[in-house]
Structures are given as C-alpha cells and as structure tokens.
Protein backbone atom coordinates (compact mmCIF):
# COMPACT_ATOMS: atom_id res chain seq x y z
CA UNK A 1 53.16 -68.81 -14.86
CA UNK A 2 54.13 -65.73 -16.53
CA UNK A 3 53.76 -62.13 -14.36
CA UNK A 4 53.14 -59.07 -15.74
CA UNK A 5 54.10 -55.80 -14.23
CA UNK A 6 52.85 -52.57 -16.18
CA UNK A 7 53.76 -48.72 -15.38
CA UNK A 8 53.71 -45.28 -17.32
CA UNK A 9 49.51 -44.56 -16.70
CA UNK A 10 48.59 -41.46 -15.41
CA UNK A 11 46.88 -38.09 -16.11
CA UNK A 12 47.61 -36.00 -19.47
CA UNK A 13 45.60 -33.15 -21.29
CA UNK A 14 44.65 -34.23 -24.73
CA UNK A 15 47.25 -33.86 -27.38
CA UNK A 16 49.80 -35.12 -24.74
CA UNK A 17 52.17 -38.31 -25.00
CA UNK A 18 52.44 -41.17 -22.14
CA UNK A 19 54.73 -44.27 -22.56
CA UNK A 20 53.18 -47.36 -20.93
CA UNK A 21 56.10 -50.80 -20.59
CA UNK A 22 55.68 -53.82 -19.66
CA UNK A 23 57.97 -56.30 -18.34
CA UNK A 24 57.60 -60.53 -18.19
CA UNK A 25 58.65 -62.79 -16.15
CA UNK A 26 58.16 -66.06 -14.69
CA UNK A 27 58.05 -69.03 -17.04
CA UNK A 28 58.53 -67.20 -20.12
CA UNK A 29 59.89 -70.06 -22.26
CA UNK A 30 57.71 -69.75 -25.68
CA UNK A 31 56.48 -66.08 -25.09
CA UNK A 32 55.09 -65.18 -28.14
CA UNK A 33 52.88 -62.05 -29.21
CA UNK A 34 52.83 -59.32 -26.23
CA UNK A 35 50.07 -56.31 -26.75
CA UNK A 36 48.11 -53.85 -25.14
CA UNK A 37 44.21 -53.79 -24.57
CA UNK A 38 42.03 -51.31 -22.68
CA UNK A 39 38.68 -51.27 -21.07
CA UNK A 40 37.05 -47.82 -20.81
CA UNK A 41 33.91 -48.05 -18.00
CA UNK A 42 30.58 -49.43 -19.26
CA UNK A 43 32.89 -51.03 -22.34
CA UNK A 44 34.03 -54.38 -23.56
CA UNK A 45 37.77 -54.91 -23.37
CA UNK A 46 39.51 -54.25 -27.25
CA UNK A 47 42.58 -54.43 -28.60
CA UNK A 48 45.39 -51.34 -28.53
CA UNK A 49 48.16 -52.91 -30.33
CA UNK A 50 49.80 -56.15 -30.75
CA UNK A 51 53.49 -57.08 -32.01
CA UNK A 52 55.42 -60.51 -32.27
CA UNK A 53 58.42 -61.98 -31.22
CA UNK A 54 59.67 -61.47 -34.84
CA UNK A 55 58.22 -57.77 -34.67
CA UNK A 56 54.92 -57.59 -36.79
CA UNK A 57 52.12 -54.90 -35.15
CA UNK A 58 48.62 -55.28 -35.22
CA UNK A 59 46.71 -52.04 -34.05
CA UNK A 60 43.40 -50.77 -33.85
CA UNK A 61 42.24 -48.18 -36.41
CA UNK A 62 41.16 -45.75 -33.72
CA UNK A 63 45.09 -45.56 -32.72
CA UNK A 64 46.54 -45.79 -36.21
CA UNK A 65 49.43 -42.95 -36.72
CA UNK A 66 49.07 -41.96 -32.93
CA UNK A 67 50.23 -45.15 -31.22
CA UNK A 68 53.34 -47.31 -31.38
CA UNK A 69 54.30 -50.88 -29.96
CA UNK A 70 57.61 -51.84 -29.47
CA UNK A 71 59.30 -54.46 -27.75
CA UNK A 72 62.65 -55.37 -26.42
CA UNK A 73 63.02 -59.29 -26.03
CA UNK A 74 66.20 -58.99 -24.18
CA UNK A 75 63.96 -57.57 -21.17
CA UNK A 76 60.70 -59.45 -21.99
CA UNK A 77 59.26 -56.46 -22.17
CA UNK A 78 56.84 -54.06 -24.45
CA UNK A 79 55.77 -50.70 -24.84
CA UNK A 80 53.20 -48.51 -26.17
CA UNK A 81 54.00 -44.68 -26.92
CA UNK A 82 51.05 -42.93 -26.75
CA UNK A 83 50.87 -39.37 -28.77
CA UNK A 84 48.24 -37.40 -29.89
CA UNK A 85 45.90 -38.86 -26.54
CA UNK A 86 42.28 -37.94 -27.01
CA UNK A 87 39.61 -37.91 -24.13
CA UNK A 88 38.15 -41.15 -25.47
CA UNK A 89 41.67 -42.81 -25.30
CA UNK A 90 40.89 -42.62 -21.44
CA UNK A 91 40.84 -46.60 -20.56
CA UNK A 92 42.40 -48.47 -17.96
CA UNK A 93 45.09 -50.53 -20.44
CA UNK A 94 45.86 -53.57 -19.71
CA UNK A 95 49.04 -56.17 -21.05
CA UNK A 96 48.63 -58.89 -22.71
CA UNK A 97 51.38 -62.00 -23.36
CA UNK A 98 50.97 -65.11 -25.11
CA UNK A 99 52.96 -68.80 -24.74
CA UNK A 100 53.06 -71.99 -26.49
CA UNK A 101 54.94 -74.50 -25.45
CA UNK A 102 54.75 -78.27 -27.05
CA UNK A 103 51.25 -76.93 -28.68
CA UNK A 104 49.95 -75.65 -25.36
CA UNK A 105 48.33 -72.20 -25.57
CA UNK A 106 48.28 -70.03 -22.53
CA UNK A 107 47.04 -66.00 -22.43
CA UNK A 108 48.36 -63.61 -19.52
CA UNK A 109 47.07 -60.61 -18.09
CA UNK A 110 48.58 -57.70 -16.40
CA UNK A 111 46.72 -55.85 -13.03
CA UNK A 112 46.08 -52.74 -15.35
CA UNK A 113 46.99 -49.48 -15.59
CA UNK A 114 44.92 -46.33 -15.89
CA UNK A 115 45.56 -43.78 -18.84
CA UNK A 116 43.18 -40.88 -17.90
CA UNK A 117 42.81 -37.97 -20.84
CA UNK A 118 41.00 -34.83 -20.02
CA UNK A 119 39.61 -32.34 -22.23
C-alpha cells in the first residue's frame, strides 16, 4: 500500500498563489506518474496536472500558464504551485500516484484537500 498525505489548501482571493505537496509512502517500489485532480461540488473528478518519474507534465488546458507540477523523488513527493487562482479553480484537489510492479497496475488516492477561491 502506498499513503498519501497532502497539505497547502486553504482560502485565497482570486489572483492569489497556494502551493499544494504531497508526500508517498508505504510500498513505493515502482511509483510511477504522481498528479493532481480536483472535484468541484455537483462535478466529476478531472485531471490538474500530471508528471513522471522521468519529469514529463500533462495538464489541463484550463490551468495551462497558471499551474506547475513538480516533483522531488528523493522525498516521494509532488507539488502543484498554484498562481493566478480563479473562483472556478475552487475544488477540493486530490493526489494521485501510480505503481507497477512485475506488470501489476495499482492507482492511489490521497484524503483531499480543499483549495477555496473567492471573488
């Protein structure tokens, strides 16, 4: 099993910066891609941003030139800087980490963390 521990949410006026991390641990042998996803009320959950153990980044247009992933694998652990926050950014975000070991796929989740914009 792989935990996930996520901190940095809170309460910003649009146009502010937060900086969300999370750290892995566990049974991390084979971690793979880490990312962040978020799940605004009444919405599906969608991807925020991914990046690999080699570095590549995936985001979502709607946080293109605001948002950057980054990741430290000496800590197991990845961020997301957050500028530029709009009201509609407001989500609770959630981590994300992948595994494969010996061709076995496995998908983590972190509790959450709540990014609140106001207007």
């Amino acid at each position: 099993q792989v935990q996930l521990v996520e901190s940095g949410g809170g309460l910003v006026q649009a146009g502010g910066s937060l900086r969300l991390s999370c750290a892995a641990s566990g049974s991390i042998f084979g971690l793979t891609a880490m990312g962040w996803y978020r799940q605004a009320p009444g919405k599906q959950r969608e991807l925020v941003a991914t990046v690999t153990s080699g570095g590549s980044t995936n985001y979502a247009d709607s946080v293109k030139g605001r948002f950057t992933i980054s990741r430290d694998n000496a800590k197991n652990t990845v961020y997301l800087q957050m500028n530029s926050l709009k009201p509609e950014d407001t989500a609770v975000y959630y981590c994300n980490a992948a595994t494969v070991r010996f061709g076995d796929f496995n998908n983590y989740w972190g509790q959450g963390t709540q990014v609140t914009v106001s207007s």
